[in-house]
N, C-alpha and C. Protein backbone atom coordinates (compact mmCIF):
# COMPACT_ATOMS: atom_id res chain seq x y z
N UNK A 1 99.17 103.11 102.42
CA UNK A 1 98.38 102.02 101.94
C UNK A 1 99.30 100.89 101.49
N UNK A 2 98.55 99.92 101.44
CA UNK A 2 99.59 98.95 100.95
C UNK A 2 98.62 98.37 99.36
N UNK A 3 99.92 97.76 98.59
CA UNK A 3 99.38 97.39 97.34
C UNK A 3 100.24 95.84 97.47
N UNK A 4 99.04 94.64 96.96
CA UNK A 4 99.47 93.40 96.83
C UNK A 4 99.69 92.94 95.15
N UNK A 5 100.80 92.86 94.67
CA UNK A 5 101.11 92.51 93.53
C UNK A 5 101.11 91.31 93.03
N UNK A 6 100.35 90.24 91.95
CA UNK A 6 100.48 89.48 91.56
C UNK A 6 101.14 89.17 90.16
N UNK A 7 102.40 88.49 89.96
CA UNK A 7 102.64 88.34 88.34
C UNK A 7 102.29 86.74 87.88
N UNK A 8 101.32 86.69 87.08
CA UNK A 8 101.22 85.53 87.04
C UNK A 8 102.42 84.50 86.25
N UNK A 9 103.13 84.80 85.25
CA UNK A 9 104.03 84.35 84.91
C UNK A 9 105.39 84.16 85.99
N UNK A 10 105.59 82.95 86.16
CA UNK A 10 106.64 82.63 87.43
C UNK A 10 105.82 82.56 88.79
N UNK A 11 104.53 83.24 89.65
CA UNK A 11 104.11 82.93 90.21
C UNK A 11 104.84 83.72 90.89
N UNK A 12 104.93 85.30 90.81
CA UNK A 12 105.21 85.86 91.66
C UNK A 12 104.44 87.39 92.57
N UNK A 13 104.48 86.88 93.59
CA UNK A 13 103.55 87.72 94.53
C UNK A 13 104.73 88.94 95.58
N UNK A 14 104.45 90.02 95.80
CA UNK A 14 104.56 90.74 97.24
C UNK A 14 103.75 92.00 97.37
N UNK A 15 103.72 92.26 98.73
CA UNK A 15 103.13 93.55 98.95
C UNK A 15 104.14 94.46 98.87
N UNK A 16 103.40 95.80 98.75
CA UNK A 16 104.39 96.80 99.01
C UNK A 16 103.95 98.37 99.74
N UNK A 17 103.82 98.75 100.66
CA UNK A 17 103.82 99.80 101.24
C UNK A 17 103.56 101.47 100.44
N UNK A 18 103.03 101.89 100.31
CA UNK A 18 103.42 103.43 99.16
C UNK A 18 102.01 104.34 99.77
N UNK A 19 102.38 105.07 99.87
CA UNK A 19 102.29 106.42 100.25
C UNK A 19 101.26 107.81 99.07
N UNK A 20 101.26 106.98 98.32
CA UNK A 20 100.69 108.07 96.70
C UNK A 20 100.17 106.32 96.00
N UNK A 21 98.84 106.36 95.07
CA UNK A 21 98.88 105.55 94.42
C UNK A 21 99.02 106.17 92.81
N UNK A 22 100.05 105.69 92.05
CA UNK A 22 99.85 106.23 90.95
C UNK A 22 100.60 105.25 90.14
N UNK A 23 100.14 105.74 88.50
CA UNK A 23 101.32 104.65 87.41
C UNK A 23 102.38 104.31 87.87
N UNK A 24 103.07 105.98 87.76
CA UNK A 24 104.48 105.57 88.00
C UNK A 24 105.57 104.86 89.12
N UNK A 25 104.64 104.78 90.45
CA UNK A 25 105.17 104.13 91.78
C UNK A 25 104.92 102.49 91.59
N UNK A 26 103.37 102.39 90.92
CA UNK A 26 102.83 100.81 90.55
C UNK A 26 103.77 100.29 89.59
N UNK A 27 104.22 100.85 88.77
CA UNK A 27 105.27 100.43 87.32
C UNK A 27 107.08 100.10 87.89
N UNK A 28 107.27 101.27 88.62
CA UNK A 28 108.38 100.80 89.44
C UNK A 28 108.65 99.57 89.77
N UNK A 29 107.97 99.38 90.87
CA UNK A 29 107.71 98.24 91.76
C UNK A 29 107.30 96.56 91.02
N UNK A 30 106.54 97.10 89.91
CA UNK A 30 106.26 95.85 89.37
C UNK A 30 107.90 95.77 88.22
N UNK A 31 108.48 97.02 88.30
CA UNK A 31 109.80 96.40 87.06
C UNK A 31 110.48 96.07 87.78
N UNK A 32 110.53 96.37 89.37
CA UNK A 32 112.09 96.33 89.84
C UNK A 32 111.40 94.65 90.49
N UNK A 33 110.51 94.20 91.08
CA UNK A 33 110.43 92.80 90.89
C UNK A 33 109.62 91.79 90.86
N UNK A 34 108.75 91.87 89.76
CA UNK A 34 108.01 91.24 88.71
C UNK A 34 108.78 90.66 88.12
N UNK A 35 109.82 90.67 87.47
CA UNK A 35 110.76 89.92 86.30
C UNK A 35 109.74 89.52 85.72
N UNK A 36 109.37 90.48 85.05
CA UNK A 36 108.39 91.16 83.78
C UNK A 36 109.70 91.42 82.64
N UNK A 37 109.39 90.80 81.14
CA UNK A 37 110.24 90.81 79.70
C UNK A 37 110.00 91.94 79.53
N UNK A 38 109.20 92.82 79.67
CA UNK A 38 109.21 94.29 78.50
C UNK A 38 108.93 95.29 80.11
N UNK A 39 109.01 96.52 79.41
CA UNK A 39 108.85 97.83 79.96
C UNK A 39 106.89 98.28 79.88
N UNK A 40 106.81 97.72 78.53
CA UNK A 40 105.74 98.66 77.59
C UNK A 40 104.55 97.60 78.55
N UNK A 41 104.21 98.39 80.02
CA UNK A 41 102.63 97.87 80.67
C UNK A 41 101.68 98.79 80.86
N UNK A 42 100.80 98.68 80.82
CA UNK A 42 99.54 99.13 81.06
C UNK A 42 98.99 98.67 82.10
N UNK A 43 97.97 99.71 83.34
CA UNK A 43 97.47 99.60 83.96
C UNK A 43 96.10 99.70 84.50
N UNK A 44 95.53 99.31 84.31
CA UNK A 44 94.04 99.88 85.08
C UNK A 44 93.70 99.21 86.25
N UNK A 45 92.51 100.40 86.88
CA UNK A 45 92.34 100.14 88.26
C UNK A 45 91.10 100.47 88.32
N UNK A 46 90.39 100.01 89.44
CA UNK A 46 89.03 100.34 89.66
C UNK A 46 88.88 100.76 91.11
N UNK A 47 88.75 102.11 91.27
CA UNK A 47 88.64 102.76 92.77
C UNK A 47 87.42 102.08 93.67
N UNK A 48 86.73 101.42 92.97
CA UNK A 48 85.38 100.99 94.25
C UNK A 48 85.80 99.83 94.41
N UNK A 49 86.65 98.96 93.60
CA UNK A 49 86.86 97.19 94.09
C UNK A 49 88.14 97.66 94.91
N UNK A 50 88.74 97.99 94.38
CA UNK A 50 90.80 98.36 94.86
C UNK A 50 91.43 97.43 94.19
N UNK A 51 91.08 97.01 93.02
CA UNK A 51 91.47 96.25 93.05
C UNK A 51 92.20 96.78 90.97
N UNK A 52 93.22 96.21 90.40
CA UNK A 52 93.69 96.74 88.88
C UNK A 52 94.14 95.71 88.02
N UNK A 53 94.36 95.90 87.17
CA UNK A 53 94.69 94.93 86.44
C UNK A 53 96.36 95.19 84.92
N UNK A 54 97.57 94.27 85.42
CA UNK A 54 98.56 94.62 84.70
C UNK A 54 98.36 93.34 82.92
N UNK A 55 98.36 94.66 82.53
CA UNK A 55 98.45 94.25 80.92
C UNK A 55 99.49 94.84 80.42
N UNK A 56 100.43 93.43 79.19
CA UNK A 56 101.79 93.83 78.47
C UNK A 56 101.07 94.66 77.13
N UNK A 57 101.85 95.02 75.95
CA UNK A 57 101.33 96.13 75.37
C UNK A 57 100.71 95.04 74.20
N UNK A 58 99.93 94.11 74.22
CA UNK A 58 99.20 92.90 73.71
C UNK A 58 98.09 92.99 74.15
N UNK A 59 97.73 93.88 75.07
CA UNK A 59 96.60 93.71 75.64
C UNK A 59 96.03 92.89 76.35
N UNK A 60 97.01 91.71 76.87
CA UNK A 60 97.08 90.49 77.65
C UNK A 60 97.62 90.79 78.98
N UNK A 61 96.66 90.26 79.64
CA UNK A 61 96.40 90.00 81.30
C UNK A 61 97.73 89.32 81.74
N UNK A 62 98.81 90.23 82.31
CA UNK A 62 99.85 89.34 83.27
C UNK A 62 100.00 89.32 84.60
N UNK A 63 99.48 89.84 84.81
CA UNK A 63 99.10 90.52 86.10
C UNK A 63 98.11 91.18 87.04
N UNK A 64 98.00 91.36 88.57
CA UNK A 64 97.14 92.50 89.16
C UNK A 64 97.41 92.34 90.23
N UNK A 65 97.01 93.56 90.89
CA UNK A 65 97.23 94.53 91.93
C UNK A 65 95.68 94.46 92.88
N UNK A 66 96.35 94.57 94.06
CA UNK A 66 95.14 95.26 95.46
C UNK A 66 95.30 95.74 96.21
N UNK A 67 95.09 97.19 96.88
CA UNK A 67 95.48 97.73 97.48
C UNK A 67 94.39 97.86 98.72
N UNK A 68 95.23 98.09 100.25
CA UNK A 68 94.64 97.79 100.95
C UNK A 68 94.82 99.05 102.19
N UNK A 69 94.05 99.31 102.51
CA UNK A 69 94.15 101.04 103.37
C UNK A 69 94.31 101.04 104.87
């Protein structure tokens, strides 16, 4: 499947290819390049849209995700 990443801070977008959807592959990918300030994100997702949403540990919207099959 593929997952489309948006960070809204800096305006940065890519897809990425993965095989398993889970935290820890989505968290990767968004640390290694998001150039995201902190570690501490949160994720949620909604299996019927495909679509998730990245929050810093503020509970503020920096991000989201769509994955596409």
């Amino acid at each position: 499947m593929t997952v489309t990443f948006n960070i809204f801070q800096g305006n940065i977008s890519w897809s990425a290819l993965v095989h398993q959807l889970n935290s820890d592959i989505l968290l990767r990918h968004i640390l290694m390049k998001g150039n995201v300030n902190t570690i501490d994100l949160n994720l949620s997702y909604c299996e019927e849209t495909g679509k998730g949403k990245i929050t810093n540990k503020n509970n503020q919207l920096i991000g989201d995700f769509s994955t596409y099959f």
